[in-house]
Protein backbone atom coordinates (compact mmCIF):
# COMPACT_ATOMS: atom_id res chain seq x y z
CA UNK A 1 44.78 94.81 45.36
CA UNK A 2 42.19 92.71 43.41
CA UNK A 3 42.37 95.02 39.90
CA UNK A 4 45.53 94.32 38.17
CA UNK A 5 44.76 90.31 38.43
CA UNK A 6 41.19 90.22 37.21
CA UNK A 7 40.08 87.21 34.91
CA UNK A 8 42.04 84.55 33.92
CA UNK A 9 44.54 83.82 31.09
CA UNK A 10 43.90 80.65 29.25
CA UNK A 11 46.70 80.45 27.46
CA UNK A 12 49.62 80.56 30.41
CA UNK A 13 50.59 78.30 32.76
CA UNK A 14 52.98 78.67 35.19
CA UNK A 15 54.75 74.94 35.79
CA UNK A 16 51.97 72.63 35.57
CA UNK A 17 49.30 74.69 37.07
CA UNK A 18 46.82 76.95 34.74
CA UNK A 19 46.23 80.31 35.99
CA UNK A 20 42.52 80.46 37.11
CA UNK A 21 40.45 82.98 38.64
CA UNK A 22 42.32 84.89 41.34
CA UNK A 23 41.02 85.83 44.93
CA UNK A 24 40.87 89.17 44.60
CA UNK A 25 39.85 89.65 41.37
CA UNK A 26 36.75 87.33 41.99
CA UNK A 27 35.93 89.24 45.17
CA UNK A 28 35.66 91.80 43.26
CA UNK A 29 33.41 90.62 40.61
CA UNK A 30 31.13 88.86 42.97
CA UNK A 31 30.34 92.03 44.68
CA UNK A 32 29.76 93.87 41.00
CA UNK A 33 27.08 91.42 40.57
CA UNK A 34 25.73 91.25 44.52
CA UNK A 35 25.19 95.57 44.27
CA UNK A 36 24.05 95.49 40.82
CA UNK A 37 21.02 93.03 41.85
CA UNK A 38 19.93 94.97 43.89
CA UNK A 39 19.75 98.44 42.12
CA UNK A 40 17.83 96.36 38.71
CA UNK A 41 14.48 95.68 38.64
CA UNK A 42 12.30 93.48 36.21
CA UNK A 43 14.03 92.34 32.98
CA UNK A 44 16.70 94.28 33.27
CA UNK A 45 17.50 91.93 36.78
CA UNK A 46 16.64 88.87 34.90
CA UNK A 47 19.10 89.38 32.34
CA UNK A 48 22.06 89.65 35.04
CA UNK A 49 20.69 86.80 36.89
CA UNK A 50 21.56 85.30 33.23
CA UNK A 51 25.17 86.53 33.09
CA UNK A 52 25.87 85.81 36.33
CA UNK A 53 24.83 82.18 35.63
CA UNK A 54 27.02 81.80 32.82
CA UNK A 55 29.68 83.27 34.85
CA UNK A 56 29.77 80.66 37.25
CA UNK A 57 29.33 78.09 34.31
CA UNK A 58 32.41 79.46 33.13
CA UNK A 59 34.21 78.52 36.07
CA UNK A 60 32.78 74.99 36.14
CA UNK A 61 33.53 74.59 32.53
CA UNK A 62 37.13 75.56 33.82
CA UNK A 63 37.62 72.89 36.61
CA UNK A 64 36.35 70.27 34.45
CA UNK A 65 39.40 71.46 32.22
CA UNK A 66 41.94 71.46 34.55
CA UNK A 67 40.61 67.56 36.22
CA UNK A 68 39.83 69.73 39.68
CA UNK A 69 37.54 67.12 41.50
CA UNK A 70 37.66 68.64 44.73
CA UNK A 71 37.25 72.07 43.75
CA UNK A 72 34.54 70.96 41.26
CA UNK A 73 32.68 69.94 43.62
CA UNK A 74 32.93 72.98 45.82
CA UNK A 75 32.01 75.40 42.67
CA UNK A 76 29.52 72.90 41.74
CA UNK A 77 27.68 73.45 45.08
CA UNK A 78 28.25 77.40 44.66
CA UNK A 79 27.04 77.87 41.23
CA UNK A 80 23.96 75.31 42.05
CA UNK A 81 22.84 77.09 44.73
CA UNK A 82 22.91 80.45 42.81
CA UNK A 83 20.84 79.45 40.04
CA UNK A 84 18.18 77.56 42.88
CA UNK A 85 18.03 81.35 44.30
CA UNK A 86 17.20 82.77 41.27
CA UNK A 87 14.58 80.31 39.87
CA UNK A 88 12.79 80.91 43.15
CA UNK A 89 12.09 84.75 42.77
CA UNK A 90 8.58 85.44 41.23
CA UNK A 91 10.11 87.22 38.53
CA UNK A 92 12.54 84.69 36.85
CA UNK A 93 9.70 81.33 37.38
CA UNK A 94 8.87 80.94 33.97
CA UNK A 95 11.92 82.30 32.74
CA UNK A 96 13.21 79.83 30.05
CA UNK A 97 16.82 81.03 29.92
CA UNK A 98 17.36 80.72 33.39
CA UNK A 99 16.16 76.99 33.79
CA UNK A 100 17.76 76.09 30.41
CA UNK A 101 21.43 77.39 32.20
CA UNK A 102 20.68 75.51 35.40
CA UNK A 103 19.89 72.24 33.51
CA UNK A 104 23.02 72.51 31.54
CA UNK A 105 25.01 73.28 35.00
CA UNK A 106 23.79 69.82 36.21
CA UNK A 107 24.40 68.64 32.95
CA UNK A 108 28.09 69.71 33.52
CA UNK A 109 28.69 68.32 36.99
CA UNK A 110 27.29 65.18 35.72
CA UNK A 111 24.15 64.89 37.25
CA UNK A 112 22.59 63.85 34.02
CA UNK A 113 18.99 62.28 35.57
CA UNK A 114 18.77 65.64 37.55
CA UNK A 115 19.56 67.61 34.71
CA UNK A 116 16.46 65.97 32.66
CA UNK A 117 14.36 66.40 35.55
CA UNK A 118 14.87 69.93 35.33
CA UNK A 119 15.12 70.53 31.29
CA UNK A 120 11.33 67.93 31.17
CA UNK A 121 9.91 70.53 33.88
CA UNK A 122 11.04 73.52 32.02
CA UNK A 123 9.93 72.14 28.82
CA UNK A 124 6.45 71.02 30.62
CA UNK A 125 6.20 74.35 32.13
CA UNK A 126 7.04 75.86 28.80
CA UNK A 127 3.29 75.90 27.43
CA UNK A 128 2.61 75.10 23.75
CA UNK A 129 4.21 77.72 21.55
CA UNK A 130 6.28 75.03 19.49
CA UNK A 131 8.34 76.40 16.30
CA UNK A 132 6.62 79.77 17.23
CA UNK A 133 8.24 80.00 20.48
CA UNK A 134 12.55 81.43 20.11
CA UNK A 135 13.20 80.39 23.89
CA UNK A 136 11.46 76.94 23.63
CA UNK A 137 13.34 76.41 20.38
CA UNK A 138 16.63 77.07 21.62
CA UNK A 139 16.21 75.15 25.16
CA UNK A 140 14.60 71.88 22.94
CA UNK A 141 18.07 72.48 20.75
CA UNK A 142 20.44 72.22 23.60
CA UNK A 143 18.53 69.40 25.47
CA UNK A 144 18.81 67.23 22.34
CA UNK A 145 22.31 68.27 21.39
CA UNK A 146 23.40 66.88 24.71
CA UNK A 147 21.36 64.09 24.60
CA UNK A 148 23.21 63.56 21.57
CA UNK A 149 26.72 63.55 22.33
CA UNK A 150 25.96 60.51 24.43
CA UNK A 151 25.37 58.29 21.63
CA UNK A 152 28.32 55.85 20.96
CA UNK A 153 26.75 55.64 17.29
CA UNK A 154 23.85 56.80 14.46
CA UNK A 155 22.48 53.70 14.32
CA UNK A 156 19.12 53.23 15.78
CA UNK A 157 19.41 57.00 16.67
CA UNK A 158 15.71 57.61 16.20
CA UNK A 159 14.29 56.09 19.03
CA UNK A 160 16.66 58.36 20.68
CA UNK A 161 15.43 60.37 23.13
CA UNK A 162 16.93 63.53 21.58
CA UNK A 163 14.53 62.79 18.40
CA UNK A 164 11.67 62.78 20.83
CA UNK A 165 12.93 66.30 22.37
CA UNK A 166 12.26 67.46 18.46
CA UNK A 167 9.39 65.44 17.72
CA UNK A 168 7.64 67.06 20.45
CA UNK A 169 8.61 70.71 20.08
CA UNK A 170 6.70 70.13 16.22
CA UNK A 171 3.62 69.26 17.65
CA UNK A 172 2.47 72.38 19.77
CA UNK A 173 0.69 70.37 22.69
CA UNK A 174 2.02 70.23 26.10
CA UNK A 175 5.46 68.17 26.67
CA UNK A 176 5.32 64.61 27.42
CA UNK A 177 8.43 63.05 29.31
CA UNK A 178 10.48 60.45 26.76
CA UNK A 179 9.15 56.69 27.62
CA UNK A 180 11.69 54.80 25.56
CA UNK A 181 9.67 55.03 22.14
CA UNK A 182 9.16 57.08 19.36
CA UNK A 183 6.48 56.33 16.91
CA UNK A 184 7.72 56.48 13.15
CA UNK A 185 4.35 58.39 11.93
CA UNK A 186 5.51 61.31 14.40
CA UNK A 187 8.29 61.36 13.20
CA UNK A 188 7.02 61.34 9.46
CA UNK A 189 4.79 64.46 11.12
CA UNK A 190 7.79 66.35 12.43
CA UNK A 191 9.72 66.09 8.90
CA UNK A 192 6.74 68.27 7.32
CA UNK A 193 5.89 70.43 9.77
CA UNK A 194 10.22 71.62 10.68
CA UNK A 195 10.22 71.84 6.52
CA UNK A 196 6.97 73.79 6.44
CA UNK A 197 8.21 75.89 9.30
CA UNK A 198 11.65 76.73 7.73
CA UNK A 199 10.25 77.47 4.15
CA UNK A 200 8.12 79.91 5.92
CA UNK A 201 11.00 81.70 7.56
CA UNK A 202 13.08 82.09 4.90
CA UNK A 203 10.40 83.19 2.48
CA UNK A 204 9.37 85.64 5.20
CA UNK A 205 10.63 89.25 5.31
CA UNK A 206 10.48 91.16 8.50
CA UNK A 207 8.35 94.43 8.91
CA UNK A 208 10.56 96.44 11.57
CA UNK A 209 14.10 96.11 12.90
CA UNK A 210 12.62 94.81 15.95
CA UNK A 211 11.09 91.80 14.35
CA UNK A 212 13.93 91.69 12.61
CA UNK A 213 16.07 90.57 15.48
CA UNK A 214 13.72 88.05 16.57
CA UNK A 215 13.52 86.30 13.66
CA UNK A 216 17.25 85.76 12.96
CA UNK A 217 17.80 84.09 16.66
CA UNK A 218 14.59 82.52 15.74
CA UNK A 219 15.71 81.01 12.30
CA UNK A 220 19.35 79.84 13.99
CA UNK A 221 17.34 77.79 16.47
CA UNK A 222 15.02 76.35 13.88
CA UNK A 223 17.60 75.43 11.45
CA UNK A 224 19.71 73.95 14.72
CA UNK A 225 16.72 71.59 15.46
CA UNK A 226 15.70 70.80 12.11
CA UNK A 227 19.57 70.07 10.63
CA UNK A 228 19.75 67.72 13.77
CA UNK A 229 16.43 66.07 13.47
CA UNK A 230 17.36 64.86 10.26
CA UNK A 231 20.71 64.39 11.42
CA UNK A 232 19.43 61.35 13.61
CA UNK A 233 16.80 60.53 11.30
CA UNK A 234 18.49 60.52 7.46
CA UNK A 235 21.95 61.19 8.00
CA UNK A 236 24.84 63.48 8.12
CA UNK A 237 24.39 64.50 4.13
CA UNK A 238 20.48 65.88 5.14
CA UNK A 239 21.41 67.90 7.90
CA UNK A 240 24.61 69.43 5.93
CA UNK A 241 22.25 70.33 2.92
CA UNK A 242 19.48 72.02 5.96
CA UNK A 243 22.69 74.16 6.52
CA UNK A 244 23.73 75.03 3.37
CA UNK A 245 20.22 76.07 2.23
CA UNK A 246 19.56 78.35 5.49
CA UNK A 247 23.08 80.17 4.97
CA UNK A 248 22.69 80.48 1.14
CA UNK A 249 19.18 82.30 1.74
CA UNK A 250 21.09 84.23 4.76
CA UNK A 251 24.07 85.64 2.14
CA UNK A 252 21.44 86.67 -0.40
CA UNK A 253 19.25 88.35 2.52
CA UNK A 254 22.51 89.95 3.66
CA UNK A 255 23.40 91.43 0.41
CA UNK A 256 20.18 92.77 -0.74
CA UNK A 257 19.72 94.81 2.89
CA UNK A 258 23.56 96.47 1.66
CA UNK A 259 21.64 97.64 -1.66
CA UNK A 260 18.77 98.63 -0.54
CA UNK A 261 19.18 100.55 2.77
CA UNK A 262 23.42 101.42 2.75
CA UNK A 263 23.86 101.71 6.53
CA UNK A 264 20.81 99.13 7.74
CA UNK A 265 19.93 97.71 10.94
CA UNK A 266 19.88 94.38 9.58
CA UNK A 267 23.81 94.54 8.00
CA UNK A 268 24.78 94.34 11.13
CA UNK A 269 22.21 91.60 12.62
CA UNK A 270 22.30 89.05 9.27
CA UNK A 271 25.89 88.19 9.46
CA UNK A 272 25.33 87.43 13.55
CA UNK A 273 22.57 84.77 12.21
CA UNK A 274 25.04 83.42 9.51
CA UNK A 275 28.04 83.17 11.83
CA UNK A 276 25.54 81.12 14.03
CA UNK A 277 24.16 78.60 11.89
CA UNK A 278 28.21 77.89 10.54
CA UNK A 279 28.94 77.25 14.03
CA UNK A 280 26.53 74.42 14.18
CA UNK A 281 27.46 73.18 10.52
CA UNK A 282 31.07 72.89 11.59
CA UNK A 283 30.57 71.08 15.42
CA UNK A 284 28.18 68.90 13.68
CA UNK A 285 30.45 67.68 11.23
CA UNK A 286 33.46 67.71 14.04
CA UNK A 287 30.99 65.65 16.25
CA UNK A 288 29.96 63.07 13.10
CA UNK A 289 33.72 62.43 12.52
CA UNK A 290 34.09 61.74 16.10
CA UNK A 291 31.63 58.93 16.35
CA UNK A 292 31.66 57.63 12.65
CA UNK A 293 34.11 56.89 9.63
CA UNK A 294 33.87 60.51 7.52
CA UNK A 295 36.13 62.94 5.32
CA UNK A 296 37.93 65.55 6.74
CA UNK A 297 37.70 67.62 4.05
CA UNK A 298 33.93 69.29 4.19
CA UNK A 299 35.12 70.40 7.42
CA UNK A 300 37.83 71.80 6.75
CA UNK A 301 36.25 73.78 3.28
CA UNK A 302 33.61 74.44 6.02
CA UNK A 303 35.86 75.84 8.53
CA UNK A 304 38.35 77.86 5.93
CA UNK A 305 35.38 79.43 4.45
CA UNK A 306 33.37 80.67 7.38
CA UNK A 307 37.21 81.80 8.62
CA UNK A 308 37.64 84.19 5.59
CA UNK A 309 33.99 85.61 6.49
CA UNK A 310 34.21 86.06 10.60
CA UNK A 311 38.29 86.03 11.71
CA UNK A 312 37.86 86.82 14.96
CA UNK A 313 35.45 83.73 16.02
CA UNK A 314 37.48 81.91 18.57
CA UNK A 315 35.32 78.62 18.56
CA UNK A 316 35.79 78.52 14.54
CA UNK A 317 39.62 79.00 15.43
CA UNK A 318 39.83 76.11 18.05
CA UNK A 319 37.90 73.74 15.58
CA UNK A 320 40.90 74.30 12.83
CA UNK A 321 43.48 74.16 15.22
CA UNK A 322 42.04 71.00 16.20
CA UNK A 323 41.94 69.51 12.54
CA UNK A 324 45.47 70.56 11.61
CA UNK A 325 46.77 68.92 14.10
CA UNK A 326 45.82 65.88 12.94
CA UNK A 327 47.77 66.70 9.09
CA UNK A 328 51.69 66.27 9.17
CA UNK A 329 51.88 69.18 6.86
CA UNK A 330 51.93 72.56 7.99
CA UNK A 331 52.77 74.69 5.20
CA UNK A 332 48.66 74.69 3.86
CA UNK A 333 47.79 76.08 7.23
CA UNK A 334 50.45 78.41 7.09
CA UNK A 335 49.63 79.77 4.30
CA UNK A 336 46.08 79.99 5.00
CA UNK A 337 46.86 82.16 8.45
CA UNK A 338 48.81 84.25 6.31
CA UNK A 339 46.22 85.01 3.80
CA UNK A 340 43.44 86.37 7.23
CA UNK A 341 46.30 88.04 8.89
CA UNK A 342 46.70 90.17 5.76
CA UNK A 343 42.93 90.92 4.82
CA UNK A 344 42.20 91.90 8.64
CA UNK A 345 42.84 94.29 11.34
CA UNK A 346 41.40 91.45 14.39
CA UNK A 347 43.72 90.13 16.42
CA UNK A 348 42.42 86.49 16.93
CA UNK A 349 44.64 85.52 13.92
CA UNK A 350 47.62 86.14 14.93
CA UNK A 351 46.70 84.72 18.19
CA UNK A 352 45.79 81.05 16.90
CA UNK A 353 48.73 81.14 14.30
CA UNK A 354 51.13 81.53 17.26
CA UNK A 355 49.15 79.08 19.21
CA UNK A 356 49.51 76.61 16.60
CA UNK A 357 53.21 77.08 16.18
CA UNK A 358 53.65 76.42 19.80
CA UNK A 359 51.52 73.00 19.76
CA UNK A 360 54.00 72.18 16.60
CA UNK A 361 56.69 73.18 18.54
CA UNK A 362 55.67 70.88 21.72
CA UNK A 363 55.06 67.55 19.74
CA UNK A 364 58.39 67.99 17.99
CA UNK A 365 60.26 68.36 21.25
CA UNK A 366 58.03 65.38 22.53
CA UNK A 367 59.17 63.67 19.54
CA UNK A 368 63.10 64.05 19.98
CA UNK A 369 63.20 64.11 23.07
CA UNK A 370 61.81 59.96 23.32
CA UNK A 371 64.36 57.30 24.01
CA UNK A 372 65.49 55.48 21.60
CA UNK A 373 67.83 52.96 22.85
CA UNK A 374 71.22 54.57 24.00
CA UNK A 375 70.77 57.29 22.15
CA UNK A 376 69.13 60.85 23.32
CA UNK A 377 68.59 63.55 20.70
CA UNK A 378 68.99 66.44 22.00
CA UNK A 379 69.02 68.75 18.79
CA UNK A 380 67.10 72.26 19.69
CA UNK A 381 64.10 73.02 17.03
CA UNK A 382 65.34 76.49 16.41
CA UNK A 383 63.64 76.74 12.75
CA UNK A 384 59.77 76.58 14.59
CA UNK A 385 61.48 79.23 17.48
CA UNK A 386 62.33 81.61 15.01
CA UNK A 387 58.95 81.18 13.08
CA UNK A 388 57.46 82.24 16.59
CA UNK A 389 59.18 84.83 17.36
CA UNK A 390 58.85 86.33 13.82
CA UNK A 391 54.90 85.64 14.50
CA UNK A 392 55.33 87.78 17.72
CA UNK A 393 56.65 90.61 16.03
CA UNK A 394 54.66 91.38 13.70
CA UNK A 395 51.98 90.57 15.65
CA UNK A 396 52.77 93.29 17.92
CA UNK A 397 53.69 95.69 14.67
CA UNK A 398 50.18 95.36 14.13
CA UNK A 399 47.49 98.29 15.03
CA UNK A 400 45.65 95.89 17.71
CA UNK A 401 49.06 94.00 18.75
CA UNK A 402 50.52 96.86 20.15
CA UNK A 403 47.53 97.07 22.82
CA UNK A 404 47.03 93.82 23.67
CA UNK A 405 48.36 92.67 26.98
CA UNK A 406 47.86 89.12 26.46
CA UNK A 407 49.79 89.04 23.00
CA UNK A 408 52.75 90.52 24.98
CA UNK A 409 52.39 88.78 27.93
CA UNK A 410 52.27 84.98 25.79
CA UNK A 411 55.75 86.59 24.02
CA UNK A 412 57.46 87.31 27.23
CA UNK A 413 56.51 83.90 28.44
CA UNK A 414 57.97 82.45 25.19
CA UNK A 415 61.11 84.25 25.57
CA UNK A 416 61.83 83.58 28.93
């Protein structure tokens, strides 16, 4: 009974409730994972131990959504005791990954002290690979970046104890918990040695595919940490030029792999690294023009650029959605939509364009709908409803559309 209503669908809801995870469909998954465990062995077990994880993160993520306290609390308890099970085997101890997704679980149910606790023992556990190290790169990276997104403002940022996080990660000696201080000569230190470090990456070619792969997950955590060390330290300008440097050197690396080797290995892992360090370029500047006074318009060069390059990257989607809502005019965005539906067969396009209609559609209604005095206009918005429905259609013309429930299932809903 559990098949047909696996998952969830984001975009419906039926009255005021969203459609989350059904009974039967989590049963189901739950016991994928539980008889899977037990067949995998070694790393092969870790690394489902680390999709299982996110799973239930996934679900957290979703109550916080929806404002579920109660049943926060009860998937909180779930998806807490999961990951204490796991840390506990011999196998997954010293398992970065693992104890990076369990500090950012209690980072999510807003245990923030216990969440440091655990992120400072990982880090302490860690040992002293620094720069060197991918998984102590990319742990420091999201321990600062939430650290970060509690400041109210830049100023006095770097006695922050996100710039400590980075500091320390430069300096290769063991971890030392953040006492309320950071001394302005290690920070001086840090500067060099994250500049050092990234020269040295991007003047570095790889030997074999394998190093290859690596490096590139390597080089997005590294630029991550060093664009948001001098984010805190300099400004928004020096983290934005960090950025534009590592993608620049990324294209070129990109390109030359095309001539020289036609079908390579690394076509298909370069553009994963570039798509990457955009993401961070674009929620950094999102995040800056959240807590400061700052142009809209790098971000949205940013976004339509990096939109042209990967169309089907959802986050990139939500972050335009996000800024167009905020212009009165729609026919730039329209036009741009138009322009990616045309030069590519993935469906995410067509998705967001619809999805932005509909907002457009909802705040008009909201609009006309107000009182204003006696009078209550009730005038239908039939030009945005047959822009929609034109959007479904061809939509579902398209080579994808055709075999995508969802996209049929969101124009039902819209019809009815």
């Amino acid at each position: 009974s559990g098949f047909n209503s696996i998952g969830h669908m984001d975009t419906m809801s039926r009255g005021r409730y969203q459609i989350g995870h059904y009974k039967e469909g989590e049963e189901f998954i739950q016991n994928v994972f539980h008889v899977l465990s037990q067949i995998f062995t070694g790393k092969e077990k870790s690394n489902l131990a680390i999709c299982w994880l996110q799973y239930e993160i996934s679900k957290v993520i979703q109550c916080l959504q929806a404002k579920k306290k109660k049943k926060l609390k009860a998937q909180g308890r779930k998806s807490k005791k999961l990951a204490k099970n796991f840390l506990k085997a011999p196998d997954n101890r010293n398992n970065l990954s693992l104890w990076k997704l369990y500090a950012y679980l209690e980072w999510l149910l807003g245990n923030t002290d216990d969440s440091r606790k655990v992120f400072d023992t990982a880090l302490c556990t860690a040992g002293t690979g620094g720069l060197k190290s991918a998984q102590l790169c990319s742990l420091s990276l999201l321990y600062a970046q939430l650290e970060v997104e509690l400041l109210e403002s830049i100023e006095g940022a770097v006695m922050s104890r996100a710039v400590h996080i980075l500091t320390k990660l430069t300096e290769n000696g063991p971890y030392v918990p953040y006492s309320g201080q950071v001394l302005p000569v290690n920070v001086l230190k840090a500067r060099k040695t994250y500049e050092h470090a990234l020269q040295d990456y991007l003047s570095n070619t790889p030997v074999s595919d394998q190093d290859q792969v690596k490096d590139t997950d390597q080089l997005v955590n590294l630029v991550g940490c060093y664009a948001l060390f001098q984010y805190l330290t300099v400004g928004i300008d020096a983290a934005v030029l960090i950025y534009t440097q590592a993608s620049e050197k990324l294209e070129v690396s990109g390109s030359q792999k095309c001539e020289n080797t036609g079908e390579n290995f690394g076509i298909l892992n370069f553009p994963t690294a570039l798509e990457a360090v955009t993401l961070l370029h674009t929620n950094l500047l999102r995040f800056h023009m959240k807590i400061s006074v700052y142009p809209l318009n790098p971000l949205r060069e940013a976004l339509t650029e990096a939109l042209k390059r990967y169309p089907s990257n959802q986050s990139l989607w939500r972050s335009y959605i996000h800024i167009q809502r905020k212009s009165h005019s729609a026919s730039k965005a329209r036009r741009f939509f138009d322009s990616v539906t045309r030069s590519t067969n993935s469906l995410e396009p067509w998705l967001f364009a619809i999805q932005a209609e509909q907002m457009r559609k909802k705040l008009i209604e909201k609009v006309q709908r107000a009182d204003v005095g006696e009078i209550h206009c009730t005038i239908p918005e039939t030009g945005l409803t047959n822009r929609i429905v034109a959007l479904f259609e061809h939509a579902v013309q398209s080579e994808n559309g055709t075999h995508c429930p969802l996209l049929w299932r969101m124009y039902l809903n819209f019809m009815v």
